[in-house]
N, C-alpha and C. Protein backbone atom coordinates (compact mmCIF):
# COMPACT_ATOMS: atom_id res chain seq x y z
N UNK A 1 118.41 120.76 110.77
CA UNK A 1 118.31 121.11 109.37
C UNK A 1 116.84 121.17 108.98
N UNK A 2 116.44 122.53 108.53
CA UNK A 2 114.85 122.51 107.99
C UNK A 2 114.73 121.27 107.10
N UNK A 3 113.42 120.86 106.74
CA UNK A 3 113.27 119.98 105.98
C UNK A 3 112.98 120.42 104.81
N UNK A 4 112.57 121.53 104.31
CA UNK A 4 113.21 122.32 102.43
C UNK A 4 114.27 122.37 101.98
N UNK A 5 115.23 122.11 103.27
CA UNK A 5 116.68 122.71 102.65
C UNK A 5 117.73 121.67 102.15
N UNK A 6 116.78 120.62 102.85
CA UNK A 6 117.47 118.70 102.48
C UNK A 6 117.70 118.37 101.07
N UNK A 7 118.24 117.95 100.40
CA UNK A 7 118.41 117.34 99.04
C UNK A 7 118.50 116.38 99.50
N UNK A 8 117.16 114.98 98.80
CA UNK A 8 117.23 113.73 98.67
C UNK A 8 117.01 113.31 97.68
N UNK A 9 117.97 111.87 97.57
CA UNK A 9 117.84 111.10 95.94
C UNK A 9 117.41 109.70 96.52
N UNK A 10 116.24 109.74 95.66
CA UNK A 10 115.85 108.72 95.74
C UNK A 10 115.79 107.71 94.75
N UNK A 11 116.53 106.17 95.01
CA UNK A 11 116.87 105.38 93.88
C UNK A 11 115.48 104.37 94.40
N UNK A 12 115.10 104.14 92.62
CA UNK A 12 114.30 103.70 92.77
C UNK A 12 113.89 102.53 91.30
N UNK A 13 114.11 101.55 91.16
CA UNK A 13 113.81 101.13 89.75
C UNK A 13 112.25 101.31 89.20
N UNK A 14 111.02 100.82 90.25
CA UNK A 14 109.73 100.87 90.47
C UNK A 14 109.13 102.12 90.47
N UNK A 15 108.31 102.48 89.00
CA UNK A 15 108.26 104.21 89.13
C UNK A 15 107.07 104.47 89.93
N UNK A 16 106.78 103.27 90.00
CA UNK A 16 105.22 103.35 90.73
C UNK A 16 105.04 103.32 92.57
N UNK A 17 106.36 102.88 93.11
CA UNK A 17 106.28 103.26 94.52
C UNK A 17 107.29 104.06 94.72
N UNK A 18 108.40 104.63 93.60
CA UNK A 18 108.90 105.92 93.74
C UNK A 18 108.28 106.94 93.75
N UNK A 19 106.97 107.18 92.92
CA UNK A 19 105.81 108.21 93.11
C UNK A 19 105.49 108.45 94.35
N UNK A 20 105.49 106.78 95.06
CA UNK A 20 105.12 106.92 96.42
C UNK A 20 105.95 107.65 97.70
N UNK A 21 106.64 107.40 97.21
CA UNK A 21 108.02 108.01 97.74
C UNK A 21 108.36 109.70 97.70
N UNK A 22 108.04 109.67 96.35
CA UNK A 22 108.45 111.34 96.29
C UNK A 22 107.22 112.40 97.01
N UNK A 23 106.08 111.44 96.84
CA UNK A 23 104.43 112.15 97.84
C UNK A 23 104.88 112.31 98.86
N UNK A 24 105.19 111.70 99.51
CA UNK A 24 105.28 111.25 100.70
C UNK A 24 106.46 112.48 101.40
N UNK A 25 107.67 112.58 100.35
CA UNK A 25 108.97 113.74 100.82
C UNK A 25 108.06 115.08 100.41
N UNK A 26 107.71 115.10 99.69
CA UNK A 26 107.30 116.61 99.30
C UNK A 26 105.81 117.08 100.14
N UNK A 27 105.04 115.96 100.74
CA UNK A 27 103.90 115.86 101.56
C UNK A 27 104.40 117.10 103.22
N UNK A 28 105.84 116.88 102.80
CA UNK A 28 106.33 116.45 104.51
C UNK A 28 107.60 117.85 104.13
N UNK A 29 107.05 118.57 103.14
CA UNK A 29 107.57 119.79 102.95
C UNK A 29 109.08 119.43 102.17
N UNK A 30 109.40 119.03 102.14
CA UNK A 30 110.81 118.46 100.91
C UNK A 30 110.77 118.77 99.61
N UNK A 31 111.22 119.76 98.86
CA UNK A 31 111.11 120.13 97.82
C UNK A 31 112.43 120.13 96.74
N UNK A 32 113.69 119.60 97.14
CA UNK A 32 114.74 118.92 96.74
C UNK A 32 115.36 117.51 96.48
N UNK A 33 113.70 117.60 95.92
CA UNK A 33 113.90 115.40 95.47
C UNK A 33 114.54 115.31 94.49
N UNK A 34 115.16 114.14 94.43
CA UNK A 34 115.76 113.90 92.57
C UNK A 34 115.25 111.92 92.54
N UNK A 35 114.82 112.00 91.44
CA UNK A 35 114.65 110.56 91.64
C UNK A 35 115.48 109.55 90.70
N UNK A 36 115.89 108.75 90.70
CA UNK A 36 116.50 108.27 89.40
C UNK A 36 116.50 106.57 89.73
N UNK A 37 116.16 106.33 88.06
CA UNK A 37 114.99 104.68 88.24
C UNK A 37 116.33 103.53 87.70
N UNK A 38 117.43 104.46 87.38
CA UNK A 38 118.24 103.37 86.73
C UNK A 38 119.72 103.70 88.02
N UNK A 39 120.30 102.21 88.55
CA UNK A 39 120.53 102.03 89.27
C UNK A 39 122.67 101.63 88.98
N UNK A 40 122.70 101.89 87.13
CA UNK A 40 123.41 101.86 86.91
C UNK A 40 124.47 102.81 86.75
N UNK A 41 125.54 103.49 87.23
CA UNK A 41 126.36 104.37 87.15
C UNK A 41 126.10 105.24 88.68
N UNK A 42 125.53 104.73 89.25
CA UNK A 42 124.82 105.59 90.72
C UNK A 42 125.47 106.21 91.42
N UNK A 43 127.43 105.63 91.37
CA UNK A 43 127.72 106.45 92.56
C UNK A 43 128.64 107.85 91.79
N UNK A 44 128.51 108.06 90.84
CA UNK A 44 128.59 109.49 89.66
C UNK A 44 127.60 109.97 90.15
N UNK A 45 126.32 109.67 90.20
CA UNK A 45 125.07 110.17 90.16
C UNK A 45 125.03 111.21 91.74
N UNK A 46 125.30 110.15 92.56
CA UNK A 46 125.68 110.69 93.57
C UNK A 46 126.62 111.70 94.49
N UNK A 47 127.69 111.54 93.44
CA UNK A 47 129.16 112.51 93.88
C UNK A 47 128.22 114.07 92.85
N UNK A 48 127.78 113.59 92.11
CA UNK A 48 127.61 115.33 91.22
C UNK A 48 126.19 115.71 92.31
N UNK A 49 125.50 114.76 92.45
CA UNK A 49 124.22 115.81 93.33
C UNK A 49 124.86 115.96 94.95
N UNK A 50 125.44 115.25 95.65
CA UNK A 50 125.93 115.16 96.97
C UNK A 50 124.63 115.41 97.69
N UNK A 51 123.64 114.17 97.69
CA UNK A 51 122.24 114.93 98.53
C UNK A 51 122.91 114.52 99.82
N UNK A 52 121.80 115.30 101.06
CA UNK A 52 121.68 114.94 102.38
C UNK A 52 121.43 113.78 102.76
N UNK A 53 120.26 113.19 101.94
CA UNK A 53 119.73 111.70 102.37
C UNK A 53 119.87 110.78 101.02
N UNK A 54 119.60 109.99 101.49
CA UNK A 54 119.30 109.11 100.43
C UNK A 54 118.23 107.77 100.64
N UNK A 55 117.22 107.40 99.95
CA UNK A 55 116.28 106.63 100.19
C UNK A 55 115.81 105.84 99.05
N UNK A 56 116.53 104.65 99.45
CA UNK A 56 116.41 103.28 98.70
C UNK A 56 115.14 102.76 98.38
N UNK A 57 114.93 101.93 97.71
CA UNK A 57 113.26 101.73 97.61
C UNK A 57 113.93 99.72 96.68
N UNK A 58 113.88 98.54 97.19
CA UNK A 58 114.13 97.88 96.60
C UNK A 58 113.15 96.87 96.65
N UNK A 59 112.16 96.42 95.18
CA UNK A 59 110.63 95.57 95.20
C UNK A 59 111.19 94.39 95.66
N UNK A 60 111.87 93.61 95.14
CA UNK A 60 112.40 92.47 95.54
C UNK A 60 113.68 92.34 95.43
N UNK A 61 114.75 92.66 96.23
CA UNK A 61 116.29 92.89 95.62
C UNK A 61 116.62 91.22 96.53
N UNK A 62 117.57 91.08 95.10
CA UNK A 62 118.45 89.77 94.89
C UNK A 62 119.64 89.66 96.01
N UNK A 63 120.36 89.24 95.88
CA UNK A 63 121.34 89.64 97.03
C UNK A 63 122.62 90.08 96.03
N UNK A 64 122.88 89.90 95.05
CA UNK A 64 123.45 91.31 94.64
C UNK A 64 122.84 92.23 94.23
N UNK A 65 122.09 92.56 94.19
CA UNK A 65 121.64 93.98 94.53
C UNK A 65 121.61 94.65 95.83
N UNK A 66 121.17 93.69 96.83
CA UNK A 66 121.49 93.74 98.06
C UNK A 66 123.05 94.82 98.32
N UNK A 67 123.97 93.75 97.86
CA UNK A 67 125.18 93.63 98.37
C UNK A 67 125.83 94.81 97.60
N UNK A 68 125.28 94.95 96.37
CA UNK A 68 125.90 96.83 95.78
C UNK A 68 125.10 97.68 96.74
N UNK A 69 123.67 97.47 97.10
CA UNK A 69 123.67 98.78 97.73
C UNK A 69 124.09 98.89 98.98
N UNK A 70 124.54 97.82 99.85
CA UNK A 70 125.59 97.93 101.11
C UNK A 70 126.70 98.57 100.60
N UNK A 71 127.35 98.21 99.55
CA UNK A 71 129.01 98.76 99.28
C UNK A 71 128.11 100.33 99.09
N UNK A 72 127.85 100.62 98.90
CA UNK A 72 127.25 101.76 97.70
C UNK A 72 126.95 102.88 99.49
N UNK A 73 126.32 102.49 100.65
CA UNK A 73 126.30 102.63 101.85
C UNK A 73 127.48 103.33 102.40
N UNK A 74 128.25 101.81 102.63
CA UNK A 74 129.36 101.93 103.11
C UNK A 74 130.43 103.15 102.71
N UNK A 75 130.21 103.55 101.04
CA UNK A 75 130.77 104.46 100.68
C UNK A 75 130.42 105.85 100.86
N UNK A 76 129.02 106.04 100.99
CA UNK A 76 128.57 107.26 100.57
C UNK A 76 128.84 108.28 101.79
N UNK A 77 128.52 107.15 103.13
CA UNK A 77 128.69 108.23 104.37
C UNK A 77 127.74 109.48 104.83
N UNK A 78 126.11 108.60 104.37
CA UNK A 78 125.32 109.77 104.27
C UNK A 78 124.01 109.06 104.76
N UNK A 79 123.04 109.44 105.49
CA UNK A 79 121.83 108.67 106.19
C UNK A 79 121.67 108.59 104.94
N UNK A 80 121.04 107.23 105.01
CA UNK A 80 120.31 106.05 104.40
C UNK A 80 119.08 105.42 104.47
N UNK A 81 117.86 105.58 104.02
CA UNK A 81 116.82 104.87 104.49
C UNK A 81 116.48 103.91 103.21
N UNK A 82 116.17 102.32 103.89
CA UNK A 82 116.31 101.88 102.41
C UNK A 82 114.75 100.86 102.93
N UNK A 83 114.04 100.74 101.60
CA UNK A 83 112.43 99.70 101.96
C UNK A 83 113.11 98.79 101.36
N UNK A 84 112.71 97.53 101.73
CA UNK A 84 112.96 96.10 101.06
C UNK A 84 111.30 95.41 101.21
N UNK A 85 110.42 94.83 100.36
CA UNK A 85 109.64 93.98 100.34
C UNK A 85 108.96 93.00 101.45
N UNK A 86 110.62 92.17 101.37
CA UNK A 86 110.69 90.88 101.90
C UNK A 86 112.60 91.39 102.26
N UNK A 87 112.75 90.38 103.47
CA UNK A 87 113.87 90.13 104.38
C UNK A 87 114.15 89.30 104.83
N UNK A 88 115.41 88.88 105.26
CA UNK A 88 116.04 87.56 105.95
C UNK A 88 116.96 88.08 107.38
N UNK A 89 117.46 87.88 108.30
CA UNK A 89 117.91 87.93 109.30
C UNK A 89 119.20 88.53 108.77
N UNK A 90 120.08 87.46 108.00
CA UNK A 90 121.27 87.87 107.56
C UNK A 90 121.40 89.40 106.81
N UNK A 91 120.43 89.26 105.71
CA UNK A 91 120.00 91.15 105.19
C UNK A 91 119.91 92.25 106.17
N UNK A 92 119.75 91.57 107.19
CA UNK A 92 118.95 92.32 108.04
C UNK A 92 120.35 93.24 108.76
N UNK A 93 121.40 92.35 109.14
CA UNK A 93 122.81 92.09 109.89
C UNK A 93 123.21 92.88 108.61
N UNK A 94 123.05 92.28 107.36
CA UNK A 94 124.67 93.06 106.42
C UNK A 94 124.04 94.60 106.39
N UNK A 95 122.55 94.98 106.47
CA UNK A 95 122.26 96.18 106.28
C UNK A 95 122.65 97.62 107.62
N UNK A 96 122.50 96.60 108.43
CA UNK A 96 123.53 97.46 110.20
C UNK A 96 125.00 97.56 109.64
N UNK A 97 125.29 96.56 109.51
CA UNK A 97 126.69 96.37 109.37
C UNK A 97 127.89 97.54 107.98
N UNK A 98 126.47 97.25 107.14
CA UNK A 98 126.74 98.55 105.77
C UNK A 98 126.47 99.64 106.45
N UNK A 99 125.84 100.38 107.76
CA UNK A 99 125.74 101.94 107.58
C UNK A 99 124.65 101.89 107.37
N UNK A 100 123.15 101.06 107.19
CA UNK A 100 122.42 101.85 106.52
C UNK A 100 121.30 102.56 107.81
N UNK A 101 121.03 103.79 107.77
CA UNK A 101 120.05 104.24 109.16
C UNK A 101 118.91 103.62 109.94
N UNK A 102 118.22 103.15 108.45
CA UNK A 102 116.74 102.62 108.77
C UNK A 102 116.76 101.60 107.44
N UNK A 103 116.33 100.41 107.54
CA UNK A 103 115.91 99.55 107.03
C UNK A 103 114.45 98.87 107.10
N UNK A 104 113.74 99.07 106.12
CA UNK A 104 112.72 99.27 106.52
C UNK A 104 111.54 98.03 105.36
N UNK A 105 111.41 96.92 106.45
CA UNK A 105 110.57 95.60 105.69
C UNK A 105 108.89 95.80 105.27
N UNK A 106 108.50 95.88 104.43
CA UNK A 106 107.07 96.02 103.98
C UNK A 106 106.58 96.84 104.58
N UNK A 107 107.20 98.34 104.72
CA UNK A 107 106.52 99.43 105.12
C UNK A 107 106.48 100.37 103.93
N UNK A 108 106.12 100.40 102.94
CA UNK A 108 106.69 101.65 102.16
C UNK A 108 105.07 102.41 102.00
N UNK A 109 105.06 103.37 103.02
CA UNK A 109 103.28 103.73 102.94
C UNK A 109 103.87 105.64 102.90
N UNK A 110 103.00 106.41 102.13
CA UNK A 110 103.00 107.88 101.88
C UNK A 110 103.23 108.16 103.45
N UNK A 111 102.90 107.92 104.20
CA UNK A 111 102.31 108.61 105.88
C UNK A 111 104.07 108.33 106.28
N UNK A 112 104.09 107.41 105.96
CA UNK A 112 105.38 106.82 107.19
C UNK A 112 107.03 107.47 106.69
N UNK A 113 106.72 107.83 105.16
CA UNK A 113 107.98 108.28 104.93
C UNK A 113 108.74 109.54 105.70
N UNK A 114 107.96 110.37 106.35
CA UNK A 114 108.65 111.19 106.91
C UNK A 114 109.11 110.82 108.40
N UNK A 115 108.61 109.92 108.87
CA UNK A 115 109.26 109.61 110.22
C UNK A 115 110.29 108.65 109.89
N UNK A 116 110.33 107.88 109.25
CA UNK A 116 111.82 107.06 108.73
C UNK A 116 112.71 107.63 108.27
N UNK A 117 112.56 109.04 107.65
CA UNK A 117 113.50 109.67 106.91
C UNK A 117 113.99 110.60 108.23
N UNK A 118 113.68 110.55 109.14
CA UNK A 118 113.71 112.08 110.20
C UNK A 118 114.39 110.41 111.28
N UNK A 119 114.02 109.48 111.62
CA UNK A 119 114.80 108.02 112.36
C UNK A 119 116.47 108.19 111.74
N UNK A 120 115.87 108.49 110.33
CA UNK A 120 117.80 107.54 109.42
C UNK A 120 118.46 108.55 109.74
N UNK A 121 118.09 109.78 109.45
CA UNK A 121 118.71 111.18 109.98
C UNK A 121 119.51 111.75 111.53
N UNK A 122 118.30 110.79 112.04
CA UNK A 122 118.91 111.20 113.59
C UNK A 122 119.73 109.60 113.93
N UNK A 123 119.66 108.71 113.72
CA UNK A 123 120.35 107.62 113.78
C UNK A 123 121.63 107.51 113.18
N UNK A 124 121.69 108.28 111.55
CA UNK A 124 123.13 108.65 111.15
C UNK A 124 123.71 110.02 112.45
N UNK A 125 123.11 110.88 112.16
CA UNK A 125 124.17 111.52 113.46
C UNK A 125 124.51 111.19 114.48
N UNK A 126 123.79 110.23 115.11
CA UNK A 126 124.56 109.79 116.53
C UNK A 126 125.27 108.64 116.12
N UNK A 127 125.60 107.96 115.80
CA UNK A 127 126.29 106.92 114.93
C UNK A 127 127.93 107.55 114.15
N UNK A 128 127.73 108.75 113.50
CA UNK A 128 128.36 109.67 113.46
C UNK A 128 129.26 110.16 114.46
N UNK A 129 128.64 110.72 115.37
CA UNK A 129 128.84 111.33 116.54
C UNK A 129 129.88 110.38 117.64
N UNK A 130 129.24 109.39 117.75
CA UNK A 130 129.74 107.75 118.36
C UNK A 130 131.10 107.75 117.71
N UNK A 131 132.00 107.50 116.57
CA UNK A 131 132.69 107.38 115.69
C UNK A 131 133.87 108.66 115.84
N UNK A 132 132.82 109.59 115.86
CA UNK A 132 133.82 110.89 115.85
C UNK A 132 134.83 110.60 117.47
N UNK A 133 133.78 110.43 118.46
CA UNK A 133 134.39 111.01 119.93
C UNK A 133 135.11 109.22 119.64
N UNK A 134 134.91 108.09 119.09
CA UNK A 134 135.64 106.82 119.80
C UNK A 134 136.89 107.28 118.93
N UNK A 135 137.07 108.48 117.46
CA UNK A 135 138.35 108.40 117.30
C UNK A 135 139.22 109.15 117.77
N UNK A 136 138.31 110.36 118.52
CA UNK A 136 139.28 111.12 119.28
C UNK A 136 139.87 110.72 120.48
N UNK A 137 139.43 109.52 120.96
CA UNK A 137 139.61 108.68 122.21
C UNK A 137 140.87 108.15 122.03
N UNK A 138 140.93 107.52 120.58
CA UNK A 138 142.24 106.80 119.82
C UNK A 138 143.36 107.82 119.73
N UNK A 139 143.03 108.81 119.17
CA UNK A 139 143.89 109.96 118.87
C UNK A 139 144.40 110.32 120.51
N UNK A 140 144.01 110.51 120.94
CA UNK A 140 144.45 110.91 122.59
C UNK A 140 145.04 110.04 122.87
N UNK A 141 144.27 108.51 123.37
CA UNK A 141 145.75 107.71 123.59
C UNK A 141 146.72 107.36 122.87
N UNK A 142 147.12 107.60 121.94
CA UNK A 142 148.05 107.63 120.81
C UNK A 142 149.41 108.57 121.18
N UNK A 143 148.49 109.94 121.68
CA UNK A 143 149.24 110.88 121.80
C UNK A 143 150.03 110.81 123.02
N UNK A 144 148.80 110.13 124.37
CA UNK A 144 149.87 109.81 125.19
C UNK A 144 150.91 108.92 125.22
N UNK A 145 150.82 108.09 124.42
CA UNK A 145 151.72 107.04 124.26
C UNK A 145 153.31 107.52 123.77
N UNK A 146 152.82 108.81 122.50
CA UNK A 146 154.15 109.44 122.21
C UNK A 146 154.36 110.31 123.33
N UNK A 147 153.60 110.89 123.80
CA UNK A 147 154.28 111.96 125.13
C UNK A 147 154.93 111.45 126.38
N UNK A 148 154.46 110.08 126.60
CA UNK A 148 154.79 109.03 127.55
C UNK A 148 156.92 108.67 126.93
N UNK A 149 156.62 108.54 125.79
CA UNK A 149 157.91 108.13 124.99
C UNK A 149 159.08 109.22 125.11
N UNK A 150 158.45 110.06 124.51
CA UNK A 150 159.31 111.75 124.78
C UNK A 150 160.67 111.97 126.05
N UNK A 151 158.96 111.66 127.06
CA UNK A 151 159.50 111.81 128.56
C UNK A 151 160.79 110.91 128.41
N UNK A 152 160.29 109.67 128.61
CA UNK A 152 161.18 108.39 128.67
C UNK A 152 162.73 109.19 128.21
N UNK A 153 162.89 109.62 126.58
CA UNK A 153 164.04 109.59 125.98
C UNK A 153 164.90 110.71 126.80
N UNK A 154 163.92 111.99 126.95
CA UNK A 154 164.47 112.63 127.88
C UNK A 154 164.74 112.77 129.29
N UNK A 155 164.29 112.13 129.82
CA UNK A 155 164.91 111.78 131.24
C UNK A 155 166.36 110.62 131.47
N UNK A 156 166.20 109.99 130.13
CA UNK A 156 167.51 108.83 129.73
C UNK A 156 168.53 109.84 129.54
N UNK A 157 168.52 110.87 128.43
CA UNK A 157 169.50 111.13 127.85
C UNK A 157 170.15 112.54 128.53
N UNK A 158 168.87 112.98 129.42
CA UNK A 158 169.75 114.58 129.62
C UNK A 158 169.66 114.43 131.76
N UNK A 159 169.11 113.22 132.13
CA UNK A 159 168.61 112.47 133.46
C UNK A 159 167.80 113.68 134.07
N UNK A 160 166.53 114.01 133.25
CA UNK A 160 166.21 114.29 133.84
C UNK A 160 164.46 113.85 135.05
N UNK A 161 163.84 114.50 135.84
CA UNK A 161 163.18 114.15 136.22
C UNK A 161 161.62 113.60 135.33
N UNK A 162 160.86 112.73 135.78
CA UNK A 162 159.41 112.98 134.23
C UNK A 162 158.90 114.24 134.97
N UNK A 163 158.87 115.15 135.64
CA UNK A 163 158.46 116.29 135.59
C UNK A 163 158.83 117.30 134.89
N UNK A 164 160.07 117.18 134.86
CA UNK A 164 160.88 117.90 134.53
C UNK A 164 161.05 118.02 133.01
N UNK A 165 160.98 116.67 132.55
CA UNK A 165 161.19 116.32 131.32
C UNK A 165 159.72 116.77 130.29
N UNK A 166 158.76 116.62 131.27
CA UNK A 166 157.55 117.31 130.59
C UNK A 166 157.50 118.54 130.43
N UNK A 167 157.86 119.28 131.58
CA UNK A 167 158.14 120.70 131.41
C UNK A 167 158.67 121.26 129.86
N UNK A 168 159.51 121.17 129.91
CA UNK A 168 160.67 121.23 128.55
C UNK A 168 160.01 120.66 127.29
N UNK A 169 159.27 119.69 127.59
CA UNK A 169 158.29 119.46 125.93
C UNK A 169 156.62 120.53 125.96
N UNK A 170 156.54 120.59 127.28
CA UNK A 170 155.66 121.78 126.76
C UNK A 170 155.89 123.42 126.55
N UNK A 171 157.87 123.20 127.56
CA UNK A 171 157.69 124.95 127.14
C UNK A 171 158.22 124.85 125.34
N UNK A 172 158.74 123.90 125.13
CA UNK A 172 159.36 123.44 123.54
C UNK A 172 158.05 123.73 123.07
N UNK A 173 157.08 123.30 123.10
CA UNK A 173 155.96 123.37 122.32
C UNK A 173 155.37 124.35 122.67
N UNK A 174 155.12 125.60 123.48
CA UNK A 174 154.86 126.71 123.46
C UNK A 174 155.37 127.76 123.10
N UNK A 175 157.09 127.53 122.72
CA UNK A 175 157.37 128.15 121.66
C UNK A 175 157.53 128.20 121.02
N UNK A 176 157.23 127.03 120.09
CA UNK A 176 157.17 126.92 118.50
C UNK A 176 156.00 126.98 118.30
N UNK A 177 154.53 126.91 118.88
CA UNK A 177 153.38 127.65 119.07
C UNK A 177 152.52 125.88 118.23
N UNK A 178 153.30 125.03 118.78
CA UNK A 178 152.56 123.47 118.36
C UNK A 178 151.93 123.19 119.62
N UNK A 179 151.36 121.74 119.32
CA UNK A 179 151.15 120.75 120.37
C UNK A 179 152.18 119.67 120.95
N UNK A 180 152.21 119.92 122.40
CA UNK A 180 152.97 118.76 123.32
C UNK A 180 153.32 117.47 121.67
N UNK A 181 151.88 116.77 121.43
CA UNK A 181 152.05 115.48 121.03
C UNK A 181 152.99 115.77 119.88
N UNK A 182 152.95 116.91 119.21
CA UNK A 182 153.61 117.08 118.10
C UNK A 182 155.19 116.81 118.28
N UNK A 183 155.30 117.68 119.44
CA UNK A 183 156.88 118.17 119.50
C UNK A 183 157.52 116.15 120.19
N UNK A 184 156.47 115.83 120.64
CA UNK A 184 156.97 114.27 121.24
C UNK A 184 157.07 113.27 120.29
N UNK A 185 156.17 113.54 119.07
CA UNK A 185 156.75 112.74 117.87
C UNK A 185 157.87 112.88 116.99
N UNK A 186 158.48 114.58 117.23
CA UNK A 186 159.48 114.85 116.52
C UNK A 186 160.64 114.43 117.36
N UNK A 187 160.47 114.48 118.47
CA UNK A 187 161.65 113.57 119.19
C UNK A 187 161.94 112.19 119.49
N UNK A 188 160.57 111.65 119.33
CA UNK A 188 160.78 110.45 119.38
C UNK A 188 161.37 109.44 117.92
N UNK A 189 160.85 110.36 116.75
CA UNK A 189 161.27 110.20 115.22
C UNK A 189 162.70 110.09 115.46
N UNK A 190 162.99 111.32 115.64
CA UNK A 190 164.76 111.88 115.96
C UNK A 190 165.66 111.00 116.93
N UNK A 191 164.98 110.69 117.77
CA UNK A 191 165.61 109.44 118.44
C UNK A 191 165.76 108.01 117.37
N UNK A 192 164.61 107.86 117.02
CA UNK A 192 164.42 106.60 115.85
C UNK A 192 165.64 106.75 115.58
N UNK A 193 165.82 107.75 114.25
CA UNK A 193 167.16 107.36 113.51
C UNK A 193 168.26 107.99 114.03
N UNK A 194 168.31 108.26 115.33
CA UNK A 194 170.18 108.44 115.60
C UNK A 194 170.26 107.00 116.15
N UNK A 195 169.26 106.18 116.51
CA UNK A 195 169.44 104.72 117.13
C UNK A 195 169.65 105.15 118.20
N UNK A 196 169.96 103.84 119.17
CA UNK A 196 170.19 103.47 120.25
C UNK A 196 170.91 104.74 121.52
N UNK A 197 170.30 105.09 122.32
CA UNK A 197 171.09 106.25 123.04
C UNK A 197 171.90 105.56 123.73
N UNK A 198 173.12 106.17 124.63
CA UNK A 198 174.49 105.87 125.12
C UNK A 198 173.44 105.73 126.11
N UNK A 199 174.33 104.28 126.52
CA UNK A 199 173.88 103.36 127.79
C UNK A 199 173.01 102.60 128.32
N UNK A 200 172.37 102.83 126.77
CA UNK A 200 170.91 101.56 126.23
C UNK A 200 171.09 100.53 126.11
């Protein structure tokens, strides 16, 4: 993604190292900043602009403040780069643990903002990425589990071979123009409620 074409919001209560902040994005060719200093109503703020990034800026945050902008993280689903002052170990843990890309302790300098923002960026996509393939991993064995089941009912009920029995759920599913897993959940459903097959 060019870096003009990014929309970032940057929350910031401190207008004076949000300045710093916005130098620093627009230094680094970013010309879709939005900044906003009040921290109340934020995640409206956020659903109507839908930026790319987002970059926290907190002088001394409390631990609820902390702890809204983890939930606030956790929700948004969007790289995150957030400065904190001062830090503790535990902040340190709930801020991995929230999603956030880059967390970033007494660094907030004009120079550095574009390599933290280009870190949270590439750290949310592979993180991303990680998530996507571990749920398609789930989804697959899931599926074998119903296609595994399928077999089972049909080799019980009509005796036939598990070769055989696979056959027949994929030519079933090649002509109703679905997937194997599909047609193995509709039989295995269909089995559900006729109950128990003869000789179970």
């Amino acid at each position: 993604m060019l870096a003009g074409s990014l929309t970032i919001l940057v929350i910031d209560e401190n207008r004076i190292r949000a300045s710093i902040i916005e130098a620093g994005l627009r230094d680094a060719g970013h010309r879709h900043v939005t900044v906003v200093h009040d921290v109340a109503g934020i995640a409206k703020r956020i659903a109507a602009l839908e930026p790319d990034v987002i970059v926290i800026d907190l002088e001394n945050p409390n631990r609820d403040m902390l702890e809204n902008m983890f939930q606030l993280s956790r929700a948004v689903k969007r790289p995150i780069a957030m400065f904190v002052d001062r830090s503790d170990r535990a902040s340190i843990e709930a801020a991995v643990d929230a999603g956030v890309s880059a967390y970033v302790v007494d660094g907030l300098k004009k120079e550095r903002i574009k390599p933290i923002l280009d870190m949270a960026i590439s750290r949310f996509n592979a993180f991303s990425r990680m998530a996507r393939e571990l749920e398609e991993a789930r989804s697959e064995l899931e599926n074998r589990k119903v296609v595994d089941r399928a077999k089972g009912i049909l080799m019980k009920s009509r005796g036939l071979s598990e070769e055989a029995a696979y056959a027949l759920l994929r030519k079933t599913a090649m002509n109703q123009n679905r997937k194997i897993a599909e047609i193995a959940q509709g039989l295995v459903t269909a089995a559900g409620l006729l109950g128990p097959l003869e000789g179970e």
